[in-house]
C-alpha atoms as a PDB file:
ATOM      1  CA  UNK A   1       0.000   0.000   0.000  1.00  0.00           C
ATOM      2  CA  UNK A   2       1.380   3.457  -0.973  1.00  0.00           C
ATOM      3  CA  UNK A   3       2.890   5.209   2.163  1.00  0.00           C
ATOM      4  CA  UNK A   4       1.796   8.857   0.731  1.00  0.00           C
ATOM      5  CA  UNK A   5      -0.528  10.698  -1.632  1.00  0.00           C
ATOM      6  CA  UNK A   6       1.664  12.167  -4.831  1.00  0.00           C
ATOM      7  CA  UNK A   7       0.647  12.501  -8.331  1.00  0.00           C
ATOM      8  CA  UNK A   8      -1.900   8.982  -7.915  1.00  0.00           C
ATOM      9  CA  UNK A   9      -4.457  11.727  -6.314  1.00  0.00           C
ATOM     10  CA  UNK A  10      -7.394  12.800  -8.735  1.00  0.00           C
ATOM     11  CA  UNK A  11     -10.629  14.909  -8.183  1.00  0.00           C
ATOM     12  CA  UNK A  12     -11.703  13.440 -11.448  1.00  0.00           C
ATOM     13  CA  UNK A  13     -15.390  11.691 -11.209  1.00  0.00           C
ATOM     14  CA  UNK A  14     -15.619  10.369 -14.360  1.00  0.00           C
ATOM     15  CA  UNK A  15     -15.459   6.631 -13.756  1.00  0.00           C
ATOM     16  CA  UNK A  16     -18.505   6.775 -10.584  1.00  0.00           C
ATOM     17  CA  UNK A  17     -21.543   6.427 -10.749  1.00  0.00           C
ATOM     18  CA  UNK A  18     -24.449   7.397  -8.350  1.00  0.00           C
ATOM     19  CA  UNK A  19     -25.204   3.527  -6.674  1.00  0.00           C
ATOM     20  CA  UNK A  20     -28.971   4.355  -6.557  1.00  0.00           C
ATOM     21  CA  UNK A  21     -28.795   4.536 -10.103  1.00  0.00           C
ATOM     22  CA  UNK A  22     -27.470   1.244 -10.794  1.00  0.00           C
ATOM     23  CA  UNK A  23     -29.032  -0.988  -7.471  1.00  0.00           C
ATOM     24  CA  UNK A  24     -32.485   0.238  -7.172  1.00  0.00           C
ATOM     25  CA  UNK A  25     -33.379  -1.486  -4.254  1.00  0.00           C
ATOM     26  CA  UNK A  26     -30.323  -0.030  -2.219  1.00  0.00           C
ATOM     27  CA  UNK A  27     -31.000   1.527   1.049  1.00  0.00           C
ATOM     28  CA  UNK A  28     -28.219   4.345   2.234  1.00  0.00           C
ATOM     29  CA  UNK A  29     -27.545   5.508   5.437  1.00  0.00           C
ATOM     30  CA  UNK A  30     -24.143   6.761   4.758  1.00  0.00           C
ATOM     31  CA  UNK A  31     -22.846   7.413   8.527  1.00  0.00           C
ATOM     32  CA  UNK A  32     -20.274   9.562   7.733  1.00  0.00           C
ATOM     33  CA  UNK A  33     -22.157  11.992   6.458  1.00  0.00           C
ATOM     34  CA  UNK A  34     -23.909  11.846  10.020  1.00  0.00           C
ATOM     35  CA  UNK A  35     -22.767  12.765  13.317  1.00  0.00           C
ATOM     36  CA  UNK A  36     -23.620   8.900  14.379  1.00  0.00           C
ATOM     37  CA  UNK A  37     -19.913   7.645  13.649  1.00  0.00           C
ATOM     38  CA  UNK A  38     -16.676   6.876  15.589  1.00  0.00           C
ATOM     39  CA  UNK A  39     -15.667  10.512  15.817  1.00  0.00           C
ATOM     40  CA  UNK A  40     -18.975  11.752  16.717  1.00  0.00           C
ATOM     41  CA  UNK A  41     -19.144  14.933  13.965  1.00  0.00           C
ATOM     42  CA  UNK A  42     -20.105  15.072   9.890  1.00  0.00           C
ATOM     43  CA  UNK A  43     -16.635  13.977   8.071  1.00  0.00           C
ATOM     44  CA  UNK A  44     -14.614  16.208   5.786  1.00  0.00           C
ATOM     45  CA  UNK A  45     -16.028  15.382   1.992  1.00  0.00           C
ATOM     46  CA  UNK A  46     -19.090  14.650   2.690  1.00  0.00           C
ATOM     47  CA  UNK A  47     -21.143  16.880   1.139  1.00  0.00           C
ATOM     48  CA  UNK A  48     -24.667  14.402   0.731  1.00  0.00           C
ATOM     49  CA  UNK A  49     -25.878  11.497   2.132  1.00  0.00           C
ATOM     50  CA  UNK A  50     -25.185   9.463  -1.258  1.00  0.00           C
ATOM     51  CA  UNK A  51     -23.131   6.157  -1.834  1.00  0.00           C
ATOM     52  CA  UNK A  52     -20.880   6.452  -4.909  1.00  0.00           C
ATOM     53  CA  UNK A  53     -18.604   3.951  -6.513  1.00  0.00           C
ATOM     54  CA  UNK A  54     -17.367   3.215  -9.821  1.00  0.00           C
ATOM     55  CA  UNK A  55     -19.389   1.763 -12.260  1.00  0.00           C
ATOM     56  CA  UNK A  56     -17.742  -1.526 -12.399  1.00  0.00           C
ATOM     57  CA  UNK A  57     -18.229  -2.077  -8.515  1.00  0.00           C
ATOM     58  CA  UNK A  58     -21.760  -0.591  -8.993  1.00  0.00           C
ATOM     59  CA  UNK A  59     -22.158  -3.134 -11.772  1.00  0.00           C
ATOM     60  CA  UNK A  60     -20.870  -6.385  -9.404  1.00  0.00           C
ATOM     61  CA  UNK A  61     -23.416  -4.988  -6.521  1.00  0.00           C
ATOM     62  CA  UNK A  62     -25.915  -4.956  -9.072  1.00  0.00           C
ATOM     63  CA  UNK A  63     -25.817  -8.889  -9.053  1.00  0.00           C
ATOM     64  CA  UNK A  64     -25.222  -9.106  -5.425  1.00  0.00           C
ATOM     65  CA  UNK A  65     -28.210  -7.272  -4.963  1.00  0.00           C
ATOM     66  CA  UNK A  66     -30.544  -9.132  -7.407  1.00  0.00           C
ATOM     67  CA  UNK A  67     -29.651 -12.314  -6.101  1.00  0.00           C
ATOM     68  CA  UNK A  68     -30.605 -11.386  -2.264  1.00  0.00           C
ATOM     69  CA  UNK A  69     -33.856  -9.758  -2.879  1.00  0.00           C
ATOM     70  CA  UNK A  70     -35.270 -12.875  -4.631  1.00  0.00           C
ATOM     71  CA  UNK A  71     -34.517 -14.108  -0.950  1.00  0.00           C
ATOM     72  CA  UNK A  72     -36.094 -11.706   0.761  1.00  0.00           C
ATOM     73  CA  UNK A  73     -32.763  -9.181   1.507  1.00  0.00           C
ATOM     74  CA  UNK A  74     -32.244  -5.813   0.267  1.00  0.00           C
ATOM     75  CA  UNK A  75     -28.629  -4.103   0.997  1.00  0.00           C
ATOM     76  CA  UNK A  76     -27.959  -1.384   2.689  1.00  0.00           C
ATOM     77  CA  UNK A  77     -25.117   0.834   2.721  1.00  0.00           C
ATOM     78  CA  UNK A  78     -23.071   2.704   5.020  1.00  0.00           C
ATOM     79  CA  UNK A  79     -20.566   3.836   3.152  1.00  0.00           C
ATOM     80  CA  UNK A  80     -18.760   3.501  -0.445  1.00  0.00           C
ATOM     81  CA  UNK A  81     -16.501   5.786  -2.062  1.00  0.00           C
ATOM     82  CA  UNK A  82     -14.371   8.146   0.412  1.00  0.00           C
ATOM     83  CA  UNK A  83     -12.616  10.983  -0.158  1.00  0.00           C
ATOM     84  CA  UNK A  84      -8.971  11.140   0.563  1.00  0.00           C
ATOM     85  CA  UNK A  85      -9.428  14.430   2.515  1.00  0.00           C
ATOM     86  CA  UNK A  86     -11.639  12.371   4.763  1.00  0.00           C
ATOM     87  CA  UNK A  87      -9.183   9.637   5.384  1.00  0.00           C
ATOM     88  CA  UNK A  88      -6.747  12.521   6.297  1.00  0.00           C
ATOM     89  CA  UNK A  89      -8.951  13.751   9.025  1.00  0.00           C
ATOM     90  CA  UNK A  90      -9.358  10.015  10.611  1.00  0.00           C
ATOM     91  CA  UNK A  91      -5.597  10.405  10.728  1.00  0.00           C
ATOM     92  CA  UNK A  92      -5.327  13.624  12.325  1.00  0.00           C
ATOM     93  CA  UNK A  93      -7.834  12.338  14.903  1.00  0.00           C
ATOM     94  CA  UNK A  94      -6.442   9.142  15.443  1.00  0.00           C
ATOM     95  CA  UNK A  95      -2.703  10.640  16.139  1.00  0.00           C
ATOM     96  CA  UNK A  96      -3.423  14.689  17.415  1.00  0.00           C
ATOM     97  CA  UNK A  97      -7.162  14.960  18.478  1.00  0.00           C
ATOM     98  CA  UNK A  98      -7.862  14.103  22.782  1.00  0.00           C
ATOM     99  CA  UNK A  99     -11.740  13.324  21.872  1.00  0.00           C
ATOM    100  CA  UNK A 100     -12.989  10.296  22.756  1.00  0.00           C
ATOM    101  CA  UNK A 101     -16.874  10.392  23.017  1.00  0.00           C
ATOM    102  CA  UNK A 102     -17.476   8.164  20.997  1.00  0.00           C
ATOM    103  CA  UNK A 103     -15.625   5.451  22.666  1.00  0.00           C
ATOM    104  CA  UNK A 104     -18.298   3.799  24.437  1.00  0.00           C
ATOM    105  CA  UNK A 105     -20.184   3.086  21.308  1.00  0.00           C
ATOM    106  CA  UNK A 106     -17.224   2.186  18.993  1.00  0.00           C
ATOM    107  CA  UNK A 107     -13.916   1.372  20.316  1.00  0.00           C
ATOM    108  CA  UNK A 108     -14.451   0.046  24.138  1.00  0.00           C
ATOM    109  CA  UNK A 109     -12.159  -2.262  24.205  1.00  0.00           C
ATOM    110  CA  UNK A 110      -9.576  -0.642  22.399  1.00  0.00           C
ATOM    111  CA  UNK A 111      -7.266   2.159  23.288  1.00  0.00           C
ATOM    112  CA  UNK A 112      -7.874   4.722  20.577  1.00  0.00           C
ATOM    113  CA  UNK A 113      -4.028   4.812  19.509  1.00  0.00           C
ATOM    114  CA  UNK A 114      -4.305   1.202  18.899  1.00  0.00           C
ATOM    115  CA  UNK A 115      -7.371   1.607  16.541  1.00  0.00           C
ATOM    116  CA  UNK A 116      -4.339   2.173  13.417  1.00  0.00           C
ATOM    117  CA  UNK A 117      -2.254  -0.606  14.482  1.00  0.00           C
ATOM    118  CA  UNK A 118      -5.074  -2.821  14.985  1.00  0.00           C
ATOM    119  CA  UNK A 119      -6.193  -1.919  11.289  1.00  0.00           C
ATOM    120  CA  UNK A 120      -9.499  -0.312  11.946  1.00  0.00           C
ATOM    121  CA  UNK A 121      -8.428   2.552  10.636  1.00  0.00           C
ATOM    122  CA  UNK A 122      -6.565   2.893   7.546  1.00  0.00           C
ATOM    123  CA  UNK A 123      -3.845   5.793   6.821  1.00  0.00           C
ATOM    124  CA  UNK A 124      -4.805   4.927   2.995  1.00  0.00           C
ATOM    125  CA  UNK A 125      -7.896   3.540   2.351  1.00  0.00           C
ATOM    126  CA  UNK A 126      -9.385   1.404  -0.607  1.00  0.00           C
ATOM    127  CA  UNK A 127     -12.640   3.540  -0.302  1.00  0.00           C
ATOM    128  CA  UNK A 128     -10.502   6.375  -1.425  1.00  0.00           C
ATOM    129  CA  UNK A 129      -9.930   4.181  -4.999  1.00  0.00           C
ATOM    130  CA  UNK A 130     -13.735   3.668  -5.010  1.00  0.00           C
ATOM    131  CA  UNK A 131     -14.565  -0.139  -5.689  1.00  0.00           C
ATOM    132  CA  UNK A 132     -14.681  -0.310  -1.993  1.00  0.00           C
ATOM    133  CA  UNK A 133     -18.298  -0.807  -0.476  1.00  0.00           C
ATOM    134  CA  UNK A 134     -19.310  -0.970   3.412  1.00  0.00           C
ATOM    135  CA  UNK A 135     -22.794  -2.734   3.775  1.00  0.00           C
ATOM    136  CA  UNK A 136     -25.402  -5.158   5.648  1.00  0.00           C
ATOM    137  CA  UNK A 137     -28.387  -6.614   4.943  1.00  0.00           C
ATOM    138  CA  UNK A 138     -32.508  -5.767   5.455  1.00  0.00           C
ATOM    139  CA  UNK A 139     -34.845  -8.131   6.127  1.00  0.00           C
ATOM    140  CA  UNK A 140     -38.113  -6.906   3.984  1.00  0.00           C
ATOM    141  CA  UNK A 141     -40.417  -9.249   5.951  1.00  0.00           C
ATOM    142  CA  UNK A 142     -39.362  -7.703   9.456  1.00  0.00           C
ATOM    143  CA  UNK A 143     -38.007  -4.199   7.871  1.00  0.00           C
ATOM    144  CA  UNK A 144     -35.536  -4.235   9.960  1.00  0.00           C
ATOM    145  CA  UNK A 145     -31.322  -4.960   9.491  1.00  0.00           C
ATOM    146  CA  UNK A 146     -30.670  -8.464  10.105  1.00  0.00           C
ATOM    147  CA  UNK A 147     -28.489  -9.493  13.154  1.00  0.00           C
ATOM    148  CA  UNK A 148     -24.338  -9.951  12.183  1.00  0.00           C
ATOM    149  CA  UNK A 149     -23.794  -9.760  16.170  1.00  0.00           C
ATOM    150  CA  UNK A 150     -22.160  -6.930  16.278  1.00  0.00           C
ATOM    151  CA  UNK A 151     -22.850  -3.080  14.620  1.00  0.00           C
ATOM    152  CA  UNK A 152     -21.491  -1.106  11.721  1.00  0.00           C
ATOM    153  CA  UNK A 153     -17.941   0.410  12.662  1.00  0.00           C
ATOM    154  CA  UNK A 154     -17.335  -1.333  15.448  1.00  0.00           C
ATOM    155  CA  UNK A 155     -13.898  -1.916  16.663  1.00  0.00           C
ATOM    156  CA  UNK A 156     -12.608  -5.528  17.841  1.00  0.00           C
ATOM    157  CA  UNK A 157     -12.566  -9.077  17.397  1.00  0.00           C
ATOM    158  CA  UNK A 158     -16.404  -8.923  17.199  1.00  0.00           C
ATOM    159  CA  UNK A 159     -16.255  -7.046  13.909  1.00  0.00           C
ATOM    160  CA  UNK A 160     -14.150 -10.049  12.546  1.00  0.00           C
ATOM    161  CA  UNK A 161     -16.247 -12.221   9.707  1.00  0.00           C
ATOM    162  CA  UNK A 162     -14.678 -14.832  11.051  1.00  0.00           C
ATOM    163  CA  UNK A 163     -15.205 -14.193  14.808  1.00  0.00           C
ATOM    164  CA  UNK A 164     -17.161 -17.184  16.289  1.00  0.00           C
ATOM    165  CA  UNK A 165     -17.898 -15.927  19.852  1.00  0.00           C
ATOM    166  CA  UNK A 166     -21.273 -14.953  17.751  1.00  0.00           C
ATOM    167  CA  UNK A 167     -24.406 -17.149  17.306  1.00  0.00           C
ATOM    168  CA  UNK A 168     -24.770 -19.239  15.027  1.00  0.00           C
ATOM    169  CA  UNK A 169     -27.345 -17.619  12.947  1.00  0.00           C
ATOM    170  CA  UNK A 170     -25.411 -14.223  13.554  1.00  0.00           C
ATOM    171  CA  UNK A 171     -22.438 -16.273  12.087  1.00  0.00           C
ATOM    172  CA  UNK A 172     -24.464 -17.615   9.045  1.00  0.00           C
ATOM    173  CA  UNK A 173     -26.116 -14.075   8.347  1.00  0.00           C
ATOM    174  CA  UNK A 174     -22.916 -13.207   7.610  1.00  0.00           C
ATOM    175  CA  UNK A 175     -21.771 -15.513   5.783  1.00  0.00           C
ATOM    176  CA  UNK A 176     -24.492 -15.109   3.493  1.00  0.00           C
ATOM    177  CA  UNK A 177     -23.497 -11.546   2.817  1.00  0.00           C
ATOM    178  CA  UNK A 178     -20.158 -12.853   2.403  1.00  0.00           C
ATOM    179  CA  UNK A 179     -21.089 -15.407  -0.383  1.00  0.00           C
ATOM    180  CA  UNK A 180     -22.976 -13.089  -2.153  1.00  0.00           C
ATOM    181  CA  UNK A 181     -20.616 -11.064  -2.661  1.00  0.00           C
ATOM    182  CA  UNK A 182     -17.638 -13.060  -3.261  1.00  0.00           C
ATOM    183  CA  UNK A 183     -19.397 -14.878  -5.766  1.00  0.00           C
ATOM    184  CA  UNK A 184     -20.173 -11.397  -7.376  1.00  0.00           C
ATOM    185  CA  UNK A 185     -16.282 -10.710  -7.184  1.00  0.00           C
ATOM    186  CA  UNK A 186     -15.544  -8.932  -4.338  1.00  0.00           C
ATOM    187  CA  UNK A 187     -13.072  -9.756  -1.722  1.00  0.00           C
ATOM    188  CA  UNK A 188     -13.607  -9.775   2.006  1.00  0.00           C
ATOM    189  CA  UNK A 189     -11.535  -7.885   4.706  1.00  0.00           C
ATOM    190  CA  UNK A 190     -11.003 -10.160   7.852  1.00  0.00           C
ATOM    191  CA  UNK A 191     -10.934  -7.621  10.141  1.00  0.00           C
ATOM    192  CA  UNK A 192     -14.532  -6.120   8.814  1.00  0.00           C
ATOM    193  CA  UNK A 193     -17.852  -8.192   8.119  1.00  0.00           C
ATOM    194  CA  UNK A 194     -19.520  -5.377   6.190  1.00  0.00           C
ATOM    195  CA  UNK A 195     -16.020  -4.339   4.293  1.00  0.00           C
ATOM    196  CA  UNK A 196     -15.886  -5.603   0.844  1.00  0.00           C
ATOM    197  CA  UNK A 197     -13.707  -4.782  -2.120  1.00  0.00           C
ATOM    198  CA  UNK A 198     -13.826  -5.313  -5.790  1.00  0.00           C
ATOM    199  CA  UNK A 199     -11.068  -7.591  -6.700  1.00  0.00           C
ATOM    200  CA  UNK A 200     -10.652  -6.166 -10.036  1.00  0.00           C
ATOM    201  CA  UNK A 201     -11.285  -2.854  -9.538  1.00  0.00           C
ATOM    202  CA  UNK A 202     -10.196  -0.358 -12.576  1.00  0.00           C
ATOM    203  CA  UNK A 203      -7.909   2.126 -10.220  1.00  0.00           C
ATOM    204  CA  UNK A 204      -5.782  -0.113  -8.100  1.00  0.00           C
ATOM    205  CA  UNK A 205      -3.106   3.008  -8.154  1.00  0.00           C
ATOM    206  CA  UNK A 206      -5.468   5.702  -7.944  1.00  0.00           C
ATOM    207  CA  UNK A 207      -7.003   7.537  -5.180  1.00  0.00           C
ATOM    208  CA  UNK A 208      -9.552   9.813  -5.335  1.00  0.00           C
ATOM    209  CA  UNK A 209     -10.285  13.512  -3.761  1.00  0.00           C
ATOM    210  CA  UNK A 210     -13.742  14.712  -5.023  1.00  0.00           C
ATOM    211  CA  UNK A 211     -16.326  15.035  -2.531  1.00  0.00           C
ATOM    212  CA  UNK A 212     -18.900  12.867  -1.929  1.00  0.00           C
ATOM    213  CA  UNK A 213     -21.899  14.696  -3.785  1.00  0.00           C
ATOM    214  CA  UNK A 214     -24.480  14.116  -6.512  1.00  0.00           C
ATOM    215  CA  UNK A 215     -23.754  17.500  -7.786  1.00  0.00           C
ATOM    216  CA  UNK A 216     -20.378  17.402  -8.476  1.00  0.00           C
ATOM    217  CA  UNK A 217     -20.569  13.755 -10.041  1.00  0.00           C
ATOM    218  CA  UNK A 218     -23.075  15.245 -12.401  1.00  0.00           C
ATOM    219  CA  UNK A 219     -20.644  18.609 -13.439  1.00  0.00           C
ATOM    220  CA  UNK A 220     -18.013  15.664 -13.318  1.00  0.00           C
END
């Protein structure tokens, strides 16, 4: 993984693609652009409450998303593409900022200098290359996200797909995620249950800078 944004940093939008447009029965609740996230405040380049990616990794969650609603799932999204300015402010809070009020909810376990080493929290993330998607699944016949045993975002073993101090239906839930979208050509992270990334995504070497926003997709 590069070790510092040069000349591989664009603002260019041209290869994204709104993912409403291309998954219709997506639901978004993009956290970062909410104060309802590990820092507790609305995160630099986040401009709307939209999920973009590029259109191959819309394309591939296209599938994933057709096969789980014929089983009663719909997806749902809490966050996609990520500006690099926004992965600079999770390092600036990570190694300069005291905060911590969000610890309870997010990190309990975990000193919050440990949270980088521990690789929570990248210093260069995939998101920023945009083939990278964060996500769960809704259950349409309760309405309600079903149970992975442990929340979006959350820090420790718990998160880990893997982790078996879970049920065993929290266990299968998400494995069934996890099939449908490796079988739909994304790759798992084992340190994340709802992190997923394209495996051939089309800018491996390229990160990304634009802001998360409809509007500048569209003057893109």
């Amino acid at each position: 993984m590069k070790t510092e944004y040069r000349n591989d940093v664009t603002m260019d939008p041209s290869g994204f693609v709104l993912l409403a447009d291309f998954v219709p029965h997506i639901i978004q609740e993009i956290r970062y652009y909410s104060t309802y996230n590990f820092i507790g405040e609305r995160i630099d380049g986040y401009e709307e409450p939209c999920a973009l990616l590029t259109r191959e990794a819309a394309r591939a969650l296209r599938a994933v998303s057709g096969e789980l609603f014929v089983q009663g799932y719909r997806l749902k999204v809490f966050d996609a593409y990520r500006p690099a300015c926004a992965v600079r402010s999770f390092v600036l809070w990570g190694l300069e900022d005291q905060d911590i009020r969000m610890k309870p909810y997010f990190y309990p376990e975990l000193d919050k200098t440990a949270l980088f080493a521990e690789g929570y929290i990248a210093k260069h993330s995939s998101h920023c290359r945009g083939s990278t998607v964060d996500l769960t699944l809704l259950d349409m016949k309760t309405g309600k996200e079903v149970d992975m045993g442990g929340p979006f975002d959350y820090f420790g073993e718990l998160s880990h797909p893997g982790f078996r101090g879970v049920t065993d239906e929290q266990y299968d839930n998400r494995m069934l995620l996890q099939r449908a979208m490796l079988r739909a050509g994304f790759a798992p992270y084992d340190c994340e249950w709802w992190h997923f990334t394209l495996k051939n995504e089309p800018y491996p070497d390229t990160y990304f800078e634009f802001p998360v926003s409809s509007a500048y997709l569209r003057r893109g």
